[in-house]
Protein backbone atom coordinates (compact mmCIF):
# COMPACT_ATOMS: atom_id res chain seq x y z
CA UNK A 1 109.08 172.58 131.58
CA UNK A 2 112.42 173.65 129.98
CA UNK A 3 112.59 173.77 126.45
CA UNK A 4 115.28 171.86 125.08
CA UNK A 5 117.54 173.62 122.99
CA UNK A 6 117.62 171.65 119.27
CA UNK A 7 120.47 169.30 117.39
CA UNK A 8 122.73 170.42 114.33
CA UNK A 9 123.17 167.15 112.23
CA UNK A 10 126.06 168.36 109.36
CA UNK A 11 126.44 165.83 106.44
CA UNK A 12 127.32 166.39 103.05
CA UNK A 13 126.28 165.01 99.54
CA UNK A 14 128.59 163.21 98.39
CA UNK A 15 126.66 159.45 98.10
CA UNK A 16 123.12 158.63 99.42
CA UNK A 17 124.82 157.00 102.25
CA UNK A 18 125.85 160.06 104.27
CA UNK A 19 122.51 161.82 104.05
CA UNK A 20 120.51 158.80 104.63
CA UNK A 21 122.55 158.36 107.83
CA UNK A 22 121.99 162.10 109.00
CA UNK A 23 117.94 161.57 107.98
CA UNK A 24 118.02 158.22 109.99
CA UNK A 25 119.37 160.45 113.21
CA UNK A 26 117.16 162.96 112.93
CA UNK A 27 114.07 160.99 113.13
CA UNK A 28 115.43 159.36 116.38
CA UNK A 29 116.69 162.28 117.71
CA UNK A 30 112.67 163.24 116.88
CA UNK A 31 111.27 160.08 118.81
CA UNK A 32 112.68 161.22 121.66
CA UNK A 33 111.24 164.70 121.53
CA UNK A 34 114.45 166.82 120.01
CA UNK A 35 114.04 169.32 117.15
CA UNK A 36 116.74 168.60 115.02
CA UNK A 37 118.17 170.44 111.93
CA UNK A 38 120.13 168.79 109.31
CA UNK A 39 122.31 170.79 107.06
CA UNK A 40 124.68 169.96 104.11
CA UNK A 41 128.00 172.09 105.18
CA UNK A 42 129.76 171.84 101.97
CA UNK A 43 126.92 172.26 99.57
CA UNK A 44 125.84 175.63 101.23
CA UNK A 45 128.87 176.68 102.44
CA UNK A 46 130.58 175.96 98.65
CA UNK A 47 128.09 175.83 96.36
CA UNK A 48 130.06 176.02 93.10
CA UNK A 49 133.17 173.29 94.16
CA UNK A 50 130.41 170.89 95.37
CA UNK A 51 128.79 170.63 92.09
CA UNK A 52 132.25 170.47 90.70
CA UNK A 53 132.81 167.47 93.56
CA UNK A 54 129.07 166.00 92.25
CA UNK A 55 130.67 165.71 88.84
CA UNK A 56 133.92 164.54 89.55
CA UNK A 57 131.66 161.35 92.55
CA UNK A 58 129.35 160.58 89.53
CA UNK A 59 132.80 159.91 87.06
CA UNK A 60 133.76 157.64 89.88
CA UNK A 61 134.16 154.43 87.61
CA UNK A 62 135.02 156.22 84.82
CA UNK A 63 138.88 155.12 83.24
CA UNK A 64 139.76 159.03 84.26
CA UNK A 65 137.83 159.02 87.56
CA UNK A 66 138.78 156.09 89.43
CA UNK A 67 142.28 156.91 89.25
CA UNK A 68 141.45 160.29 90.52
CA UNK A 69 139.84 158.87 93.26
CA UNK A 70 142.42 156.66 94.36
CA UNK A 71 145.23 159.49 94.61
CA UNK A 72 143.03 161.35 96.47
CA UNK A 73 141.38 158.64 99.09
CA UNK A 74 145.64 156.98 99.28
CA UNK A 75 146.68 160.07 99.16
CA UNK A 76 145.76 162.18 102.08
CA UNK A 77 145.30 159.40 103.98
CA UNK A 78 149.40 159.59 104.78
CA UNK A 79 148.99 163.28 104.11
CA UNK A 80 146.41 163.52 107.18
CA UNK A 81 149.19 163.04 109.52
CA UNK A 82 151.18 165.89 108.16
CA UNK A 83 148.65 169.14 108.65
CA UNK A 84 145.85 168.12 105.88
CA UNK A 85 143.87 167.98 108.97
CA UNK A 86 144.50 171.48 110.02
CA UNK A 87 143.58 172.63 106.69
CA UNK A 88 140.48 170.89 106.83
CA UNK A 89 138.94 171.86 110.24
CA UNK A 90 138.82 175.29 109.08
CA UNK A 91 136.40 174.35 105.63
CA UNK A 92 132.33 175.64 106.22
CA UNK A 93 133.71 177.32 109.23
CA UNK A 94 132.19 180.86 108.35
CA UNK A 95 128.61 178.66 107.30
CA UNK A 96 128.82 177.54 110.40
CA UNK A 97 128.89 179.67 112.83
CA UNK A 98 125.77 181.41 111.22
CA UNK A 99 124.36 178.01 111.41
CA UNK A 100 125.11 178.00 115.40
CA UNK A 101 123.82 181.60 115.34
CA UNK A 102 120.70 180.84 113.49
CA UNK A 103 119.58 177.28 115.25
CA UNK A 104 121.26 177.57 118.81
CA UNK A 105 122.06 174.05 119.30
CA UNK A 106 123.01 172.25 122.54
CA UNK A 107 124.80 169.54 120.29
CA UNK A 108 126.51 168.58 117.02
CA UNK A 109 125.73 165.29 115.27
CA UNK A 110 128.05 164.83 111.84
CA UNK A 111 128.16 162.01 109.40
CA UNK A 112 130.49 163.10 107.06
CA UNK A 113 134.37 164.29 108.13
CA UNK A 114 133.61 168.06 109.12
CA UNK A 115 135.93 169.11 111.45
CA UNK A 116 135.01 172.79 111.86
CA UNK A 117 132.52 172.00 114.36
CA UNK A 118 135.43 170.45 116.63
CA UNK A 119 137.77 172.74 116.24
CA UNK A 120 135.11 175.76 117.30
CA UNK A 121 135.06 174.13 120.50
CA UNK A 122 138.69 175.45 121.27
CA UNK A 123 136.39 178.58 121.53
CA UNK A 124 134.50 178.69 124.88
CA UNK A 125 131.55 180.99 123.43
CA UNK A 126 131.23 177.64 121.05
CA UNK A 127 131.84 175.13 122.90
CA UNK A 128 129.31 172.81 121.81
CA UNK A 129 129.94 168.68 121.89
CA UNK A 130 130.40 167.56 118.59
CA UNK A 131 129.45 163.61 117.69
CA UNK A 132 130.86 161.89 114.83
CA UNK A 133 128.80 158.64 113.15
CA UNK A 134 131.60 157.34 110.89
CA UNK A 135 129.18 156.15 107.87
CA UNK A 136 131.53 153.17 106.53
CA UNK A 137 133.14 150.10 107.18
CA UNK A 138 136.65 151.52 107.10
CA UNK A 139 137.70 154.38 108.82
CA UNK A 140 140.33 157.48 107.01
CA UNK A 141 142.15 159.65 109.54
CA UNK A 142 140.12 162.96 107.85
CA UNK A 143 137.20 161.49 110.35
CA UNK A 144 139.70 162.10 113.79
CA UNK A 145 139.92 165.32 115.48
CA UNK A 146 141.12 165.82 118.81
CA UNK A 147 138.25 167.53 119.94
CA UNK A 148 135.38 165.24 118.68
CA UNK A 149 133.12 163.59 121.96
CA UNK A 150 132.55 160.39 120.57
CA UNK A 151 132.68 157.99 117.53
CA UNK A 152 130.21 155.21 116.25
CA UNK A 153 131.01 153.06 114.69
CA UNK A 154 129.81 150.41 112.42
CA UNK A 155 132.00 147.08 113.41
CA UNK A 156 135.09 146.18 116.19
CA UNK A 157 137.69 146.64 112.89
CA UNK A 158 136.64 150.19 112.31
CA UNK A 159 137.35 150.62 116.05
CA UNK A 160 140.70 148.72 115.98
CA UNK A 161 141.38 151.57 113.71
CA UNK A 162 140.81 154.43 115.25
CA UNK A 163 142.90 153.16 118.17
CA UNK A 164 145.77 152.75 115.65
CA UNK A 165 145.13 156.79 115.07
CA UNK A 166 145.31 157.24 118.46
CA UNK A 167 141.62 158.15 119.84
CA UNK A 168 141.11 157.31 123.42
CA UNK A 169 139.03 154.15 123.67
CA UNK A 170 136.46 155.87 126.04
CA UNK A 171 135.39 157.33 122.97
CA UNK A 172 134.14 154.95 120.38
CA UNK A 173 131.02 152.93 120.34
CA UNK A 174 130.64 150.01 118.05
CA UNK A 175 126.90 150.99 117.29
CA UNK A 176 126.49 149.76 114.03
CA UNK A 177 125.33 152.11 111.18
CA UNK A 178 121.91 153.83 111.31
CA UNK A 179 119.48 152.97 109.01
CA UNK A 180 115.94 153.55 108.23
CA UNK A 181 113.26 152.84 110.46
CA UNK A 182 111.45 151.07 107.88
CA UNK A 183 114.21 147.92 107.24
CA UNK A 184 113.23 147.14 111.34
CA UNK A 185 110.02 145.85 110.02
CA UNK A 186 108.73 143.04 107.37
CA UNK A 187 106.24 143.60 104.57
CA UNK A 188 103.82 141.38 102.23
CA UNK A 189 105.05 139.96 99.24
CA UNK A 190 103.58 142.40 96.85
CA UNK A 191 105.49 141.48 93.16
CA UNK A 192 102.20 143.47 91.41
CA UNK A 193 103.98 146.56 92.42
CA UNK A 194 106.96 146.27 90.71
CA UNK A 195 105.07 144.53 88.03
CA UNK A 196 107.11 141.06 88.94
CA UNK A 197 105.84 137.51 89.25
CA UNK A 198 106.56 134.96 92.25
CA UNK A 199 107.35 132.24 89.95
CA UNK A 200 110.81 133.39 88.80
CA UNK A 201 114.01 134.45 90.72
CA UNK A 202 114.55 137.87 91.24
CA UNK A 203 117.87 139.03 90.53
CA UNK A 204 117.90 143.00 91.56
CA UNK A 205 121.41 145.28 90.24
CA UNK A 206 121.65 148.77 92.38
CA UNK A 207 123.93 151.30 91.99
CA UNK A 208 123.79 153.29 94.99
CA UNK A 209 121.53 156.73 95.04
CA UNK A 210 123.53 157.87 91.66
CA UNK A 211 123.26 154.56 89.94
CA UNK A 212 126.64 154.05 88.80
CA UNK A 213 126.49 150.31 87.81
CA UNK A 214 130.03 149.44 85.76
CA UNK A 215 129.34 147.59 82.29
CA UNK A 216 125.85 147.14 82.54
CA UNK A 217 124.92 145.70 78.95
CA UNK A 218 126.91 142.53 79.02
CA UNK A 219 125.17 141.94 82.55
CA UNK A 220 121.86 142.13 81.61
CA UNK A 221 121.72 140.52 78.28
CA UNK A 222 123.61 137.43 79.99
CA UNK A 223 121.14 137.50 82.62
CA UNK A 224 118.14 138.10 80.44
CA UNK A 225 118.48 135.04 78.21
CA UNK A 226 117.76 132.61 81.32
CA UNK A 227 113.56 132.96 81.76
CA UNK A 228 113.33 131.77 84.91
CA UNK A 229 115.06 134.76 86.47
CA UNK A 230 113.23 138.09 86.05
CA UNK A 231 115.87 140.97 86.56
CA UNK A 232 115.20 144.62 88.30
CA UNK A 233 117.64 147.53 87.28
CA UNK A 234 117.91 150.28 90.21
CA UNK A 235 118.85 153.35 88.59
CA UNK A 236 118.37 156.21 91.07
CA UNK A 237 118.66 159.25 90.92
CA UNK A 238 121.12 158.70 87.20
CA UNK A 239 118.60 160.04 84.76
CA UNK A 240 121.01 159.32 81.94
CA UNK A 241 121.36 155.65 82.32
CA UNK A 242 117.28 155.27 83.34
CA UNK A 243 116.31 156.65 79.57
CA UNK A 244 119.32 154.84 77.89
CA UNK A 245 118.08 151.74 79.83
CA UNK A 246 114.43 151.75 78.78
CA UNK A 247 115.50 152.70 75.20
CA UNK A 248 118.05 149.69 74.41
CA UNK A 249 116.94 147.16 76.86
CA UNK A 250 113.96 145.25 75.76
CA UNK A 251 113.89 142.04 77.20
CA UNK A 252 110.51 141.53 79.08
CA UNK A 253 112.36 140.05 82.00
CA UNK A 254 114.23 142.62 82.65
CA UNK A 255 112.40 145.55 84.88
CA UNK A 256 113.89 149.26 84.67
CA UNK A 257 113.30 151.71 87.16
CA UNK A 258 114.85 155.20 88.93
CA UNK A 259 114.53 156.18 92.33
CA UNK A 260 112.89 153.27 94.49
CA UNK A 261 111.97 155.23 97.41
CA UNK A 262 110.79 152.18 99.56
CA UNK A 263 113.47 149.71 98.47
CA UNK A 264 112.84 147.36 101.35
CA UNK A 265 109.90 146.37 99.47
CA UNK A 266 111.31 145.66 97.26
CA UNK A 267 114.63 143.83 99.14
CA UNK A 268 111.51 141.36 100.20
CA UNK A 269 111.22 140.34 96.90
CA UNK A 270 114.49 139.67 95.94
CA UNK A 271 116.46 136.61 96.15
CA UNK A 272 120.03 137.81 94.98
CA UNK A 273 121.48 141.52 95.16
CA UNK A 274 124.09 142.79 93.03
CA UNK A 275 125.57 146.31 94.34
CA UNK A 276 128.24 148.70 94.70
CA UNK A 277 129.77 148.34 98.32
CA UNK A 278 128.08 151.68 99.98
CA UNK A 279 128.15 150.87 103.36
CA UNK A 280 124.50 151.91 103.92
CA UNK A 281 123.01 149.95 101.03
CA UNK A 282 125.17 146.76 102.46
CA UNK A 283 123.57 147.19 105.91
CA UNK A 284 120.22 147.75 104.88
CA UNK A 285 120.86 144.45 102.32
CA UNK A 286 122.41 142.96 105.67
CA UNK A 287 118.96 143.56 107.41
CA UNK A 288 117.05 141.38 104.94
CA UNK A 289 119.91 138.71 104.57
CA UNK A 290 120.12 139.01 101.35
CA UNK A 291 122.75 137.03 99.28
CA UNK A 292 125.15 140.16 97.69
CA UNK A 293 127.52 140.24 94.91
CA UNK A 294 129.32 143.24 94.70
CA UNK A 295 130.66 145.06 91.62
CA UNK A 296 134.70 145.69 91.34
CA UNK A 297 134.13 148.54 94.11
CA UNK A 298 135.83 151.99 92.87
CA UNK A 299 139.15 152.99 95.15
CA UNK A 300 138.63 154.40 98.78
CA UNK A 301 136.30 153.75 101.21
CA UNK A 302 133.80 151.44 98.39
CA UNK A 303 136.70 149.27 98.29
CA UNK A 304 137.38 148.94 102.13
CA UNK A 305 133.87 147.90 102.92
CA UNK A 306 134.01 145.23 99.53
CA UNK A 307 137.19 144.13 101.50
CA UNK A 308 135.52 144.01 104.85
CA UNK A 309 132.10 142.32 103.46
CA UNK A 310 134.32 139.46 101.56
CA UNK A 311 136.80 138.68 104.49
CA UNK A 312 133.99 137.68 106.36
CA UNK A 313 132.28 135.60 103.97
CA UNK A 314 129.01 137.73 103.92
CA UNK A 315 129.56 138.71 99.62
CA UNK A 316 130.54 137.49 96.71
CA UNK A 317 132.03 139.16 94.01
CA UNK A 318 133.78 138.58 89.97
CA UNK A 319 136.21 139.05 88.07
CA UNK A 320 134.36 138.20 84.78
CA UNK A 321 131.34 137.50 82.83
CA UNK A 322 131.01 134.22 83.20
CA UNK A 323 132.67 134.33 87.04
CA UNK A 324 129.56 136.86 87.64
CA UNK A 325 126.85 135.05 86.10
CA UNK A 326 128.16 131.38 88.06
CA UNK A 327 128.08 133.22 91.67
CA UNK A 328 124.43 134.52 90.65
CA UNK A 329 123.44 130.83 90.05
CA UNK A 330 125.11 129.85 93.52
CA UNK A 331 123.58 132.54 95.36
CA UNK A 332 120.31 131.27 93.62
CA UNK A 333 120.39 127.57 93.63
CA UNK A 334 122.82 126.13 95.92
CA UNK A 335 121.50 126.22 99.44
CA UNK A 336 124.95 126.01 101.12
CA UNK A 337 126.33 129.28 99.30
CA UNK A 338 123.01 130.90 100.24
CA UNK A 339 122.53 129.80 103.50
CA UNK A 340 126.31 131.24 104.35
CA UNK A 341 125.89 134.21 102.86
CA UNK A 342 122.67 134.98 104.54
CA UNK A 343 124.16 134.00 107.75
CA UNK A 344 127.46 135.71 107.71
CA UNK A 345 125.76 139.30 106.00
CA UNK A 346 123.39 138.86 108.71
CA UNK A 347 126.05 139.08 111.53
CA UNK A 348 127.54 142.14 110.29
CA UNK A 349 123.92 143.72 110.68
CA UNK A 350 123.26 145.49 114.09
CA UNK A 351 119.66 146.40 114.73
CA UNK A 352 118.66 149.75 115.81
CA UNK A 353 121.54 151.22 115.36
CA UNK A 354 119.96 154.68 115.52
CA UNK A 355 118.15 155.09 118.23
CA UNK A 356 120.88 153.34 120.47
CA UNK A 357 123.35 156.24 119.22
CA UNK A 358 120.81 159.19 119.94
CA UNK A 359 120.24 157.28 123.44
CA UNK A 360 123.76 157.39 124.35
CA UNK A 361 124.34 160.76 122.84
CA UNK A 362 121.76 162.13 125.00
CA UNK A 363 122.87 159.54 128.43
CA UNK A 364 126.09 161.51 127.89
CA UNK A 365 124.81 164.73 127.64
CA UNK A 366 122.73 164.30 131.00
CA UNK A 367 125.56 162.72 132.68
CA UNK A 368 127.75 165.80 131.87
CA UNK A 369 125.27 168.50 132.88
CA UNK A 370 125.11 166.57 136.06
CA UNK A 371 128.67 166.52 136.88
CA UNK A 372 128.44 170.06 135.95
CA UNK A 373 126.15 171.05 138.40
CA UNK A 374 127.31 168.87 141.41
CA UNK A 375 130.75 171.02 140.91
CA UNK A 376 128.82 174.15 140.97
């Protein structure tokens, strides 16, 4: 039987959301018997400017930060039209190719905007198909190139948008966004493990996979001083704000923790979520139709999904203390709120999102190598 040859998934670290995504595809490219190899372009190919670029993502809501951010996101999003692109399809390049050299693949998944991989294709010794999983609800023009095979896409308004860039309808698939295997399936109530108890409201506050969560003391001591909710602080991987958490926040309703590695368990416990708008976290939230609130999203693509999410009714978010702490009691205690919210978060959600993109990767793959061969 022929060996097939394996898949190059390219991502970069910049957010959980992008890795998870390019983890999620590998495991379905697995199920269906492909070796698959996933490899952070930037972060090997620039080891020094990404941990510069780590610094600079984890300052995100920081006074100096966010408007950092925003030039940048605003910024070359007109420049893109005028030769950023160029620029960009030629960054990791030299990685790259030893990458093709080392691993051989027959394809090229990415989930981050890499563009050397496209633009090695004008080269027939690499001509290798390169797929593109755009990994928000938004879309910039740094994720087009010419030269990419095919976009997925999370909803119909990220696809009305790459239409307005000009990519050929034939190639974009409303997929949804992959996520992890284990959000397809429901799990016991266990509130023992995260040391909880069934008789209060659970109120949980994420921050994404670096746990940037905006003014968090005012939030939790309001929260805190009402007993029947017990409240659950997501952290991840921000070691800073874990140990000043657990040193200054003593309340015994209030929960601390870091990296939650099976977070769906806990998603079954909790009745409201109150996030930053990373399009992953919202879709896994979306699985378990959870009631969100979002924080004031930082500029760029955080605040194009917040926009998406509220325009169709399936988030709330504030504009102050007290504004906060009424939409947690609605999301808590008046059915009507809850029920919508639950209902319309639950429509943006599309199931199995992963292994219908590796399917129709791999459909389109076949179908090429047979029109290939009947012309030979």
């Amino acid at each position: 039987m022929r060996q097939e040859k394996p898949v190059l998934i390219l991502t970069a670290h910049f957010g959980e959301g992008h890795i998870q995504a390019a983890e999620t595809l590998a495991d379905a490219f697995e199920q269906q018997g492909r070796n698959s190899y996933i490899c952070d372009l930037y972060g090997e190919a620039y080891p020094a400017v990404h941990s510069l670029a780590q610094h600079l993502l984890k300052k995100g809501y920081s006074r100096f930060g966010t408007p950092f951010y925003k030039a940048f996101y605003y910024g070359t999003d007109k420049l893109s039209s005028k030769g950023l692109s160029y620029f960009y399809q030629h960054l990791g390049k030299k990685r790259l190719l030893r990458l093709i050299e080392t691993y051989l693949p027959s394809l090229i998944v990415t989930t981050f905007p890499l563009h050397a991989a496209p633009y090695l294709r004008l080269r027939p010794s690499f001509n290798i198909p390169t797929y593109t999983v755009i990994t928000d609800y938004c879309a910039h023009p740094l994720w087009i190139h010419p030269m990419i095979e095919k976009y997925y896409v999370a909803s119909e308004h990220v696809k009305r948008t790459l239409l307005l860039y000009g990519v050929d309808h034939k190639k974009i698939v409303v997929s949804g966004l992959p996520i992890r295997s284990t959000f397809q399936h429901r799990y016991e109530m266990d509130y023992k493990e995260f040391g909880l108890s069934p008789a209060r409201k659970t109120v949980t506050l994420m921050g994404g996979g670096l746990g940037l969560i905006p003014n968090i003391g005012p939030i939790l001591t309001s929260l805190a001083r009402n007993h029947d909710l017990q409240i659950v602080v997501v952290c991840g991987r921000n070691d800073q704000l874990f140990s000043r958490l657990k040193t200054f926040v003593t309340f015994p309703n209030v929960h601390i923790y870091g990296y939650v590695s099976r977070i769906e368990k806990l998603y079954s416990l909790t009745d409201c979520l109150v996030t930053k708008s990373g399009a992953l976290s919202l879709t896994e939230a979306a699985s378990y139709k959870l009631p969100i609130i979002l924080f004031k999203p930082a500029p760029g693509q955080e605040n194009e999904n917040a926009n998406y999410f509220l325009q169709r009714g399936a988030a709330l978010t504030y504009t102050s203390n007290k504004d906060f702490k009424e939409n947690i009691y609605r999301c808590l205690y008046d059915k009507n709120i809850r029920d919508s919210l639950s209902k319309n978060v639950y429509s943006v959600y599309k199931d199995h999102a992963g292994p219908f993109i590796i399917g129709d990767i791999l459909l389109h793959e076949q179908k090429k190598s047979y029109a290939i061969e009947r012309r030979m």
